[in-house]
N, C-alpha and C. Protein backbone atom coordinates (compact mmCIF):
# COMPACT_ATOMS: atom_id res chain seq x y z
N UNK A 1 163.82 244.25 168.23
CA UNK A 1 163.46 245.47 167.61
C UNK A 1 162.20 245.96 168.26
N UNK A 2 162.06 247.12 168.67
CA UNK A 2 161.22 247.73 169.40
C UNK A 2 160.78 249.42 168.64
N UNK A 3 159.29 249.13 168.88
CA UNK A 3 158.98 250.37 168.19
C UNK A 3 158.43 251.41 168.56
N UNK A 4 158.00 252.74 168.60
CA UNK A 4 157.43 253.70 169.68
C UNK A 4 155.95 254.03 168.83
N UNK A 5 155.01 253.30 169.46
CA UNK A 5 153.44 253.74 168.60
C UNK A 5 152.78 254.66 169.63
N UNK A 6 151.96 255.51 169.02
CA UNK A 6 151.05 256.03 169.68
C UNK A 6 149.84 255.37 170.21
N UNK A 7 149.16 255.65 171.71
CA UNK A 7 148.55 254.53 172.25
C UNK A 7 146.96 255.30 172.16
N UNK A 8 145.92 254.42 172.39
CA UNK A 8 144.53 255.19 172.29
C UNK A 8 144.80 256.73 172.93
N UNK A 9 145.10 256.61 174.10
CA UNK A 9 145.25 258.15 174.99
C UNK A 9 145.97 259.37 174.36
N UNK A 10 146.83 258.76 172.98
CA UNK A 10 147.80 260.14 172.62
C UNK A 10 149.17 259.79 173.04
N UNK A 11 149.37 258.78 174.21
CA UNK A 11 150.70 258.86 174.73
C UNK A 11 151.70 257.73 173.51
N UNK A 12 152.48 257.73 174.22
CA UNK A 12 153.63 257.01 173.49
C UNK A 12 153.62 255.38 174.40
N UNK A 13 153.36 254.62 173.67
CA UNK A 13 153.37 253.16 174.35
C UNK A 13 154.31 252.63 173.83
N UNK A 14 154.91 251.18 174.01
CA UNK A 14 155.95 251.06 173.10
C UNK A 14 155.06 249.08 172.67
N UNK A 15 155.24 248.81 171.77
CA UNK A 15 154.32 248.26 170.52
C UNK A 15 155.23 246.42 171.05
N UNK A 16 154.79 245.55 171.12
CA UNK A 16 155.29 244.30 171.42
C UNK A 16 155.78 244.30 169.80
N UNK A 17 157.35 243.96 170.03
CA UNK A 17 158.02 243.87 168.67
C UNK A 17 157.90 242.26 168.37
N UNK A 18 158.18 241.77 166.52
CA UNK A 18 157.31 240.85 166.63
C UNK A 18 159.18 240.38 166.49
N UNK A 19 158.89 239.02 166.62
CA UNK A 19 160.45 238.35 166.45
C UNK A 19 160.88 237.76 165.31
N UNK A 20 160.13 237.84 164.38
CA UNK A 20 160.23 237.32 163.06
C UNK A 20 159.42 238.31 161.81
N UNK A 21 160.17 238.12 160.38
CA UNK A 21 159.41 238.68 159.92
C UNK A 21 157.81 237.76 159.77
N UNK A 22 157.75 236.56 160.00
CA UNK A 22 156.63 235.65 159.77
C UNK A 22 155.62 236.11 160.89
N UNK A 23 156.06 236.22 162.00
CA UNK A 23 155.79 236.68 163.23
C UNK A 23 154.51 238.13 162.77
N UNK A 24 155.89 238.47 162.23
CA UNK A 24 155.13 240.16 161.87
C UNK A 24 154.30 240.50 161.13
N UNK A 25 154.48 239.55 159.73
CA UNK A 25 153.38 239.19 158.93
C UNK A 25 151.62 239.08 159.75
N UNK A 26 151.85 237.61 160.60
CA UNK A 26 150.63 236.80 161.26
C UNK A 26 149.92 238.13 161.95
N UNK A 27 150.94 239.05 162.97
CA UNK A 27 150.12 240.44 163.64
C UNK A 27 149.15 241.60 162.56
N UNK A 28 150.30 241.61 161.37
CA UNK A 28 149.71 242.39 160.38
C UNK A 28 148.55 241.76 160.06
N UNK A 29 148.10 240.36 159.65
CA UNK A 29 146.77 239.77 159.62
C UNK A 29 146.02 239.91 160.30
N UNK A 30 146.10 239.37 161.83
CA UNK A 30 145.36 240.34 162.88
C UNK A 30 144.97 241.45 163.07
N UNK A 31 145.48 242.09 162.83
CA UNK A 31 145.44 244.13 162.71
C UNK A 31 144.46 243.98 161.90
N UNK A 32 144.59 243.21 160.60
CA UNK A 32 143.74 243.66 159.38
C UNK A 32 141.86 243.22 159.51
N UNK A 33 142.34 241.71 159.93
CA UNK A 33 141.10 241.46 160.45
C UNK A 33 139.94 242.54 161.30
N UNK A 34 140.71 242.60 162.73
CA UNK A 34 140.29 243.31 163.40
C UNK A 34 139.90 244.47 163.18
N UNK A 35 140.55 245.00 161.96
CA UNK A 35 140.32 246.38 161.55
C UNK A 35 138.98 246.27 160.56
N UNK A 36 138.98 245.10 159.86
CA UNK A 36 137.52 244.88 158.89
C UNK A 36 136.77 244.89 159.89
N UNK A 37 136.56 243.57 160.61
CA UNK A 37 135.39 243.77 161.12
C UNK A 37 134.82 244.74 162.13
N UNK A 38 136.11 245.93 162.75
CA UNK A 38 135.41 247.32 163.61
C UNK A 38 134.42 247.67 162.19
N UNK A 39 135.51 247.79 161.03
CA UNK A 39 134.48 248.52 160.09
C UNK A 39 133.63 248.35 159.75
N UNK A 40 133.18 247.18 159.67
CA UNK A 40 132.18 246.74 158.90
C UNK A 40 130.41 246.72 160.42
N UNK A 41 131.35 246.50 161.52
CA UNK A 41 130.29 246.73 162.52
C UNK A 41 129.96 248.44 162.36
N UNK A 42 130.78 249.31 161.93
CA UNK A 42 130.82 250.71 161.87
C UNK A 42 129.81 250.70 160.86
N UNK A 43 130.03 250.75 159.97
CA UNK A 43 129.43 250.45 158.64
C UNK A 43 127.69 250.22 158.49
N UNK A 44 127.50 248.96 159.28
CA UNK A 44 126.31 248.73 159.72
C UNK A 44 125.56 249.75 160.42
N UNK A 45 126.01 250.13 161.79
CA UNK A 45 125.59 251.16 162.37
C UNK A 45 125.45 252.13 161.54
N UNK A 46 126.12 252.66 160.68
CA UNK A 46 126.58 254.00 159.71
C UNK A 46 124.93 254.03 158.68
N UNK A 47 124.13 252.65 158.33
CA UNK A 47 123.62 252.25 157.16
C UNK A 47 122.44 252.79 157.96
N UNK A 48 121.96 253.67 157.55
CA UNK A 48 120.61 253.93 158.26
C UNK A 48 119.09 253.12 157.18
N UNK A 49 119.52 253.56 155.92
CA UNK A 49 118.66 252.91 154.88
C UNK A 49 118.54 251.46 155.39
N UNK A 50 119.68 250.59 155.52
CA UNK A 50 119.36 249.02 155.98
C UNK A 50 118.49 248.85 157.22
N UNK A 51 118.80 249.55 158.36
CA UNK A 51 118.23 249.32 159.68
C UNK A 51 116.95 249.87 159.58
N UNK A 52 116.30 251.20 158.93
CA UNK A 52 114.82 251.34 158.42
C UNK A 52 114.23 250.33 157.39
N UNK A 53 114.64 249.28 157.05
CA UNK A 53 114.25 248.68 155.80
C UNK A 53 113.94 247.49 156.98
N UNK A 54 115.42 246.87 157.73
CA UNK A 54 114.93 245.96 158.75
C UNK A 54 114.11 246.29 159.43
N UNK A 55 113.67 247.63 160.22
CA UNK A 55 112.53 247.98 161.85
C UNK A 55 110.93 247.93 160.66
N UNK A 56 111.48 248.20 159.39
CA UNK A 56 110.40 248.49 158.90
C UNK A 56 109.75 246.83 158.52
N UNK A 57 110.46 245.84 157.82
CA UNK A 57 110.20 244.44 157.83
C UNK A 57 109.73 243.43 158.68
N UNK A 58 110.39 244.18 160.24
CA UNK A 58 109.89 244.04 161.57
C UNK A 58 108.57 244.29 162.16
N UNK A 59 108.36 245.62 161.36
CA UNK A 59 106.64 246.26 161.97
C UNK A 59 105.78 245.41 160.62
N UNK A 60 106.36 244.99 159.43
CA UNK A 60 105.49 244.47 158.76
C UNK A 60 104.89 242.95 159.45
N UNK A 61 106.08 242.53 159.80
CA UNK A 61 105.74 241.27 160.39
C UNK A 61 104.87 241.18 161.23
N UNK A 62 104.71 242.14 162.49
CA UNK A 62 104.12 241.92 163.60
C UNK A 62 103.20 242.56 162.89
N UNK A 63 102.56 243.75 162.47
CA UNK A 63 101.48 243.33 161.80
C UNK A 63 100.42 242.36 161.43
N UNK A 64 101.80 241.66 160.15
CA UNK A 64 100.77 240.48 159.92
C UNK A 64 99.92 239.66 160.96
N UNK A 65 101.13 239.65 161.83
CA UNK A 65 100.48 238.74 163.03
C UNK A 65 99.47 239.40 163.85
N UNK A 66 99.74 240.23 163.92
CA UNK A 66 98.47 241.13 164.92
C UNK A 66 96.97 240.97 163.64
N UNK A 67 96.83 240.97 162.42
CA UNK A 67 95.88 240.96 161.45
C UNK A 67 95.37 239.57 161.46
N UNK A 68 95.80 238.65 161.38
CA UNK A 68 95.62 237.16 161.27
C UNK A 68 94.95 236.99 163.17
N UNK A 69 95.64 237.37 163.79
CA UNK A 69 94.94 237.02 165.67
C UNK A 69 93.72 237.85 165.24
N UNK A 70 93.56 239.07 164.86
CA UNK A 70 92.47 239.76 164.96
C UNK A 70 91.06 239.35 163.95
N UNK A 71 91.31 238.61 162.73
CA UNK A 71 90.41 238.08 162.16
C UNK A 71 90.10 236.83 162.58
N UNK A 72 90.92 236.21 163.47
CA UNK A 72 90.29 235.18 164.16
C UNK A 72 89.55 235.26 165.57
N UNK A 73 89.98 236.01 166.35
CA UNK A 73 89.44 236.30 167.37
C UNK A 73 87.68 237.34 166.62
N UNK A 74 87.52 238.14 165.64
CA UNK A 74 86.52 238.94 165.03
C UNK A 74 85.30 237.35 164.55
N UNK A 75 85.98 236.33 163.80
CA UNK A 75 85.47 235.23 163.40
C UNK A 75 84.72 234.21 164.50
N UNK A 76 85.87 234.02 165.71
CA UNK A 76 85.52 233.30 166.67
C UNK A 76 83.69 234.44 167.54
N UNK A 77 84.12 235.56 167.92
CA UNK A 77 82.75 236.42 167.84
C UNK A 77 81.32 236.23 167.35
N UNK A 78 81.97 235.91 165.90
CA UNK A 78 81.00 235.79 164.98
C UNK A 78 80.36 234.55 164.91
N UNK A 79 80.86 233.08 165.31
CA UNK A 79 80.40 231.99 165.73
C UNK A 79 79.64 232.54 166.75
N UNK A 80 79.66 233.02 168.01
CA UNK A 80 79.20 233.32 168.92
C UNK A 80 78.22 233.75 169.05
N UNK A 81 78.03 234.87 167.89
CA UNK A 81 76.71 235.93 168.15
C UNK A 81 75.24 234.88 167.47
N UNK A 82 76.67 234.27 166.31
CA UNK A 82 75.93 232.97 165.18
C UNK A 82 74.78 231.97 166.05
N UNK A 83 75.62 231.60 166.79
CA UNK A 83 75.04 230.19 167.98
C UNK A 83 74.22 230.50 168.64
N UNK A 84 74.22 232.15 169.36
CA UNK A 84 73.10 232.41 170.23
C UNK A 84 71.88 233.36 169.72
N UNK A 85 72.02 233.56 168.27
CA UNK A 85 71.07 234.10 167.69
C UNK A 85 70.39 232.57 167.27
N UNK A 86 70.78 231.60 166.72
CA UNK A 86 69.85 230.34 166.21
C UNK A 86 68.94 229.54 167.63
N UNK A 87 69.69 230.31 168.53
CA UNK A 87 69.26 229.28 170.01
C UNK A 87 68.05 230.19 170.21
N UNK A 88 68.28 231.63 169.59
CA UNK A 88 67.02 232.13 169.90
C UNK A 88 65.88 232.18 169.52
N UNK A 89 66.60 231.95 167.95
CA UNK A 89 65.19 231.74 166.94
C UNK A 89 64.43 230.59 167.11
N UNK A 90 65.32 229.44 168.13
CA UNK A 90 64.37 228.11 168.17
C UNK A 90 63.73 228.44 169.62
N UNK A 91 64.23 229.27 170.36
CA UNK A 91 63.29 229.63 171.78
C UNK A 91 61.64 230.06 171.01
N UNK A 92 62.12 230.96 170.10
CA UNK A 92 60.62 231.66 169.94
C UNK A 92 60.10 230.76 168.98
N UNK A 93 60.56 229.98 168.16
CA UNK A 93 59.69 228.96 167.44
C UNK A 93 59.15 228.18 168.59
N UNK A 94 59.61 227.71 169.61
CA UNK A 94 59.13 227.32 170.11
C UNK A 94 58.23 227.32 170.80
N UNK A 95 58.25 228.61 171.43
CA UNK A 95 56.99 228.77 172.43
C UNK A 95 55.74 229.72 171.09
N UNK A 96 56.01 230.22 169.68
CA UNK A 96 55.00 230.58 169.10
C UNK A 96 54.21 229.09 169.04
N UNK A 97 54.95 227.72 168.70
CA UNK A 97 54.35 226.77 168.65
C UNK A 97 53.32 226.25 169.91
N UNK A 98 54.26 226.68 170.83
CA UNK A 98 52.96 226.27 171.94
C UNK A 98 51.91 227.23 172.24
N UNK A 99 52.25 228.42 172.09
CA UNK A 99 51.58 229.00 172.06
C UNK A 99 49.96 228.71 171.24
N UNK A 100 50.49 228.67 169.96
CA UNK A 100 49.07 227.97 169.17
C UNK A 100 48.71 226.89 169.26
N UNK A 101 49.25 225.80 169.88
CA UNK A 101 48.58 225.28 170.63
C UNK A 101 47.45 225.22 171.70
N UNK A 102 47.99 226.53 172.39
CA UNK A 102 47.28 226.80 173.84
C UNK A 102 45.65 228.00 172.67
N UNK A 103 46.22 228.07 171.89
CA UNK A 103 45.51 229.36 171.40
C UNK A 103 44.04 228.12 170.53
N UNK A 104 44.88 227.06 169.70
CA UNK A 104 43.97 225.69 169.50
C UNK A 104 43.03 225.15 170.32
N UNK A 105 43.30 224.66 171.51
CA UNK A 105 42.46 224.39 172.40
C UNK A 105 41.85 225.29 173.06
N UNK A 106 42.04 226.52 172.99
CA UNK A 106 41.07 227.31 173.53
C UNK A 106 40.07 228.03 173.01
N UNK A 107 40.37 227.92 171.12
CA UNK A 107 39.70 227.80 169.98
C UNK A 107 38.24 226.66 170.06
N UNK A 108 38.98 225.58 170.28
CA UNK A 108 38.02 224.13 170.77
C UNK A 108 37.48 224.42 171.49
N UNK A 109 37.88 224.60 172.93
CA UNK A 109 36.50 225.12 174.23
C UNK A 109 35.55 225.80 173.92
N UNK A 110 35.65 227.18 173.38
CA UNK A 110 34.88 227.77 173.01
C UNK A 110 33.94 227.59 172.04
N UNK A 111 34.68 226.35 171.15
CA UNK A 111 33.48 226.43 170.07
C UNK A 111 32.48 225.31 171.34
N UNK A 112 33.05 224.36 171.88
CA UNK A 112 32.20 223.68 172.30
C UNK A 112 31.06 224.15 173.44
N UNK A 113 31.93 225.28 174.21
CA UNK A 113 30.58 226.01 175.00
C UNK A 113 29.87 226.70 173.96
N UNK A 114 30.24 227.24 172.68
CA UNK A 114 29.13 227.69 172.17
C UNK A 114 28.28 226.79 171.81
N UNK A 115 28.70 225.74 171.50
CA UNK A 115 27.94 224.41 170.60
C UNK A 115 27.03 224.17 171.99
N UNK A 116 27.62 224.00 172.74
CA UNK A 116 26.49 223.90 174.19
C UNK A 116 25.31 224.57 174.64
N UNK A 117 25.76 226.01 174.13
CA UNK A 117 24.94 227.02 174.92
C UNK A 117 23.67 227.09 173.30
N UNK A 118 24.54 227.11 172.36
CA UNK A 118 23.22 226.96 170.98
C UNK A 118 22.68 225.75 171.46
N UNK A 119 23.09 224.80 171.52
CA UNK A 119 22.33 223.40 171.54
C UNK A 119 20.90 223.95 172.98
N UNK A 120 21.40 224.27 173.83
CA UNK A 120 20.57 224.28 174.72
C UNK A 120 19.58 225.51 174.12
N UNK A 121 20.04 227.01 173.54
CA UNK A 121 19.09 227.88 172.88
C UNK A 121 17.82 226.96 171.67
N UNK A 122 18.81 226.15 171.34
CA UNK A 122 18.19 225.51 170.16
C UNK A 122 16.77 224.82 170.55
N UNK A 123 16.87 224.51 171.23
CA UNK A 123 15.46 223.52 172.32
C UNK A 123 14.71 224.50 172.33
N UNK A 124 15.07 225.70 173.34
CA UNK A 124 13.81 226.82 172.74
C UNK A 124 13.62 227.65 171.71
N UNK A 125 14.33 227.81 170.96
CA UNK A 125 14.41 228.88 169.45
C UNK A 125 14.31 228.12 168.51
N UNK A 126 14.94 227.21 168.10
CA UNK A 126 14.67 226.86 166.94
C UNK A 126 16.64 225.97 166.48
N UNK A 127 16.82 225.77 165.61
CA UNK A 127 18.20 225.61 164.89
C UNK A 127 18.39 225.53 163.90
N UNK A 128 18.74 226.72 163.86
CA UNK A 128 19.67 227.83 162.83
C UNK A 128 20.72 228.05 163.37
N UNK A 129 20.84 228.50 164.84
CA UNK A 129 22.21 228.84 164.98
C UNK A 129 23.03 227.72 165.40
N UNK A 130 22.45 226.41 166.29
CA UNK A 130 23.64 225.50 166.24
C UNK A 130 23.57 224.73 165.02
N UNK A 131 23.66 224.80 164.08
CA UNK A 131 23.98 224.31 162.91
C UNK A 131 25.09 224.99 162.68
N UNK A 132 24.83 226.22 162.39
CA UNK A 132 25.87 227.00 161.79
C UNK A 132 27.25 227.06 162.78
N UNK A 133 27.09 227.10 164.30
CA UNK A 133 28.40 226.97 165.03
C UNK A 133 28.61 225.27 165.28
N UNK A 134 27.96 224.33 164.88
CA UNK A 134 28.51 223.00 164.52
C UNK A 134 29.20 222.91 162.95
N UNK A 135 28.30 223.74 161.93
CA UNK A 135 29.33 223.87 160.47
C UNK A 135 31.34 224.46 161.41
N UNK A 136 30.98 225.43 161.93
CA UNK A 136 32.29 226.01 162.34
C UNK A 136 33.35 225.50 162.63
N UNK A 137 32.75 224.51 163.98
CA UNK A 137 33.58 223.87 164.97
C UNK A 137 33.92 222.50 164.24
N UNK A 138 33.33 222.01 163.47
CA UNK A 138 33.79 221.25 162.27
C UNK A 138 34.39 221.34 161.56
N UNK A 139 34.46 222.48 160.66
CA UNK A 139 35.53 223.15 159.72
C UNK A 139 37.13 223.27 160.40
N UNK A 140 36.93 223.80 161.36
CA UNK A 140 38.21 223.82 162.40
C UNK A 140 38.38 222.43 162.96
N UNK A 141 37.64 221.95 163.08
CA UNK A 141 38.66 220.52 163.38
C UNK A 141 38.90 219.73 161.91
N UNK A 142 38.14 219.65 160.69
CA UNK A 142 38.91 219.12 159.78
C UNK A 142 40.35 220.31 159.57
N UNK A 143 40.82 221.56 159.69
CA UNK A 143 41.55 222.07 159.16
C UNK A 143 42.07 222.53 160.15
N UNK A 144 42.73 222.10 160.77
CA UNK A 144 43.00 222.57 162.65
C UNK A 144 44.45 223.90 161.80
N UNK A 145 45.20 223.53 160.93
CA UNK A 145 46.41 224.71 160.37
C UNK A 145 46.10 225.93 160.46
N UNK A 146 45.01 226.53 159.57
CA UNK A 146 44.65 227.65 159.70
C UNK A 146 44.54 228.49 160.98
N UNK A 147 43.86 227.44 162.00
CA UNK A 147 43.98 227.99 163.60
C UNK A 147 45.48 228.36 164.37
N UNK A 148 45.81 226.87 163.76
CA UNK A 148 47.11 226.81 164.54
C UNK A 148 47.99 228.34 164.11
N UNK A 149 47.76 228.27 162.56
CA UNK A 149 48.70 229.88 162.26
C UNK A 149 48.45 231.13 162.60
N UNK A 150 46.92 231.06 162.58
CA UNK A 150 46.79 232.35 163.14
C UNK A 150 47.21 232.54 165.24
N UNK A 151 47.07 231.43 165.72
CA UNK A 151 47.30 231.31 166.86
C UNK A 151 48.95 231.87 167.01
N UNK A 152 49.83 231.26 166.33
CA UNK A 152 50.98 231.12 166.40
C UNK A 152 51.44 232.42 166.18
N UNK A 153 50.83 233.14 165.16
CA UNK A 153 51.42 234.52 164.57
C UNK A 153 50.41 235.25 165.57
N UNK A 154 49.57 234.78 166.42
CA UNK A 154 49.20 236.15 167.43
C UNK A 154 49.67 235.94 168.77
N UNK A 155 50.62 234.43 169.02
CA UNK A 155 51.14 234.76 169.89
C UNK A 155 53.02 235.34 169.63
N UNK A 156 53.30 235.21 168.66
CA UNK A 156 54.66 235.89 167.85
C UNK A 156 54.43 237.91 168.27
N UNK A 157 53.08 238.26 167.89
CA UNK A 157 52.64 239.38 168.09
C UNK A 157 52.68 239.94 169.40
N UNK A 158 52.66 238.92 170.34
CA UNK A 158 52.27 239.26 171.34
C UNK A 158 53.56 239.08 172.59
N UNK A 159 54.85 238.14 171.81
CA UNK A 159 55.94 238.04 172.27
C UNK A 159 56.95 239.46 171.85
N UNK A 160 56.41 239.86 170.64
CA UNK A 160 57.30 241.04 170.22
C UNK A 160 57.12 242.49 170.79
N UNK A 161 55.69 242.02 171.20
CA UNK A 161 55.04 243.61 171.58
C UNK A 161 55.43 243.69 173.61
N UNK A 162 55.79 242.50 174.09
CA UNK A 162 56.33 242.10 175.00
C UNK A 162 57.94 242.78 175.25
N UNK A 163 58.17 242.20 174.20
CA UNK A 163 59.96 242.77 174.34
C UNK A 163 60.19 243.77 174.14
N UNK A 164 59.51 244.68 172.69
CA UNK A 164 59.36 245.93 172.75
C UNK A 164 58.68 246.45 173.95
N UNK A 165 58.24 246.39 174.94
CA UNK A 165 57.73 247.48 176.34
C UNK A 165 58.58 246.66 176.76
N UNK A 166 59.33 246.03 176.85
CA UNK A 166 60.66 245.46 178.09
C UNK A 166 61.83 246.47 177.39
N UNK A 167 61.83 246.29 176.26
CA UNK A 167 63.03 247.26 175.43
C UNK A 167 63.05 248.67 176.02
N UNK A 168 61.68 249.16 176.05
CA UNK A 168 61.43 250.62 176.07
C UNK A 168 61.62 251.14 177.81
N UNK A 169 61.32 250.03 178.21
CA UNK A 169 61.45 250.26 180.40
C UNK A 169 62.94 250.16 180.06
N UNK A 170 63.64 249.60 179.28
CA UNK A 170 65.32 249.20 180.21
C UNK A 170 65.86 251.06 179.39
N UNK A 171 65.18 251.33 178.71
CA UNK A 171 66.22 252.45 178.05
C UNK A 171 65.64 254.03 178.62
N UNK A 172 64.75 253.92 179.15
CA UNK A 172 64.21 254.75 179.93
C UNK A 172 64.83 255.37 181.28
């Protein structure tokens, strides 16, 4: 038994007849299949609501991920700026410290050339005044802190007023 179907083109093809009705049945299953799933691939394509809901679930995702790299890479920064701001604050502790140091002993010299130069006035004038710059140079060595701070905070003064005229040449 042979049948005359119409073929994709319009023409007349003639249809592989099946040899049984069981035969014919199993093709009709096939047909049917084949015919769901064109549709249902149709279907899909057809669903515009689903495929904006997926591109849209899609941009949520990469999102996330782009938000999570970016607060870590913003964090990792922030260690960074963290580490070399404390490295700096111990540069300038440091050298304010030596600084008053250098500012200490040169506190000391001086009292001692003065203590020198009174001691030697003192032989001809009298002493009054090396007393009073031995009270001094005494006081400062029982309490050497007071020196040391003011030393320290005038060489802090003198590091800032430094960077500010280095600040002011580079922007010039």
């Amino acid at each position: 038994m042979t049948d005359m179907t119409q073929g994709a083109d319009g023409g007349s093809a003639r249809a592989a007849g099946a040899k049984g009705p069981d035969e014919l049945r199993q093709q009709i299953e096939r047909t049917r299949s084949q015919l769901g799933d064109t549709v249902e691939e149709l279907a899909a394509k057809a669903d515009v609501k689903a495929r904006a809901r997926a591109r849209a679930a899609d941009l949520r995702d990469r999102a996330g991920a782009m938000t999570v790299q970016l607060r870590s890479t913003a964090a990792q920064a922030g260690h960074r700026v963290q580490e070399r701001a404390s490295h700096a604050g111990h540069r300038v502790q440091e050298r304010a410290s030596q600084a008053g140091h250098r500012a200490q002993e040169r506190a000391s010299q001086a009292g001692h050339t003065v203590q020198d130069r009174a001691a030697r006035a003192a032989d001809t004038a009298g002493h009054t005044v090396p007393q009073r710059v031995n009270s001094a140079v005494e006081a400062c060595r029982r309490n050497p802190r007071p020196v040391m701070i003011a030393g320290a905070a005038g060489a802090a003064l003198l590091t800032a007023g430094l960077l500010l005229l280095r600040r002011g040449r580079r922007h010039c």
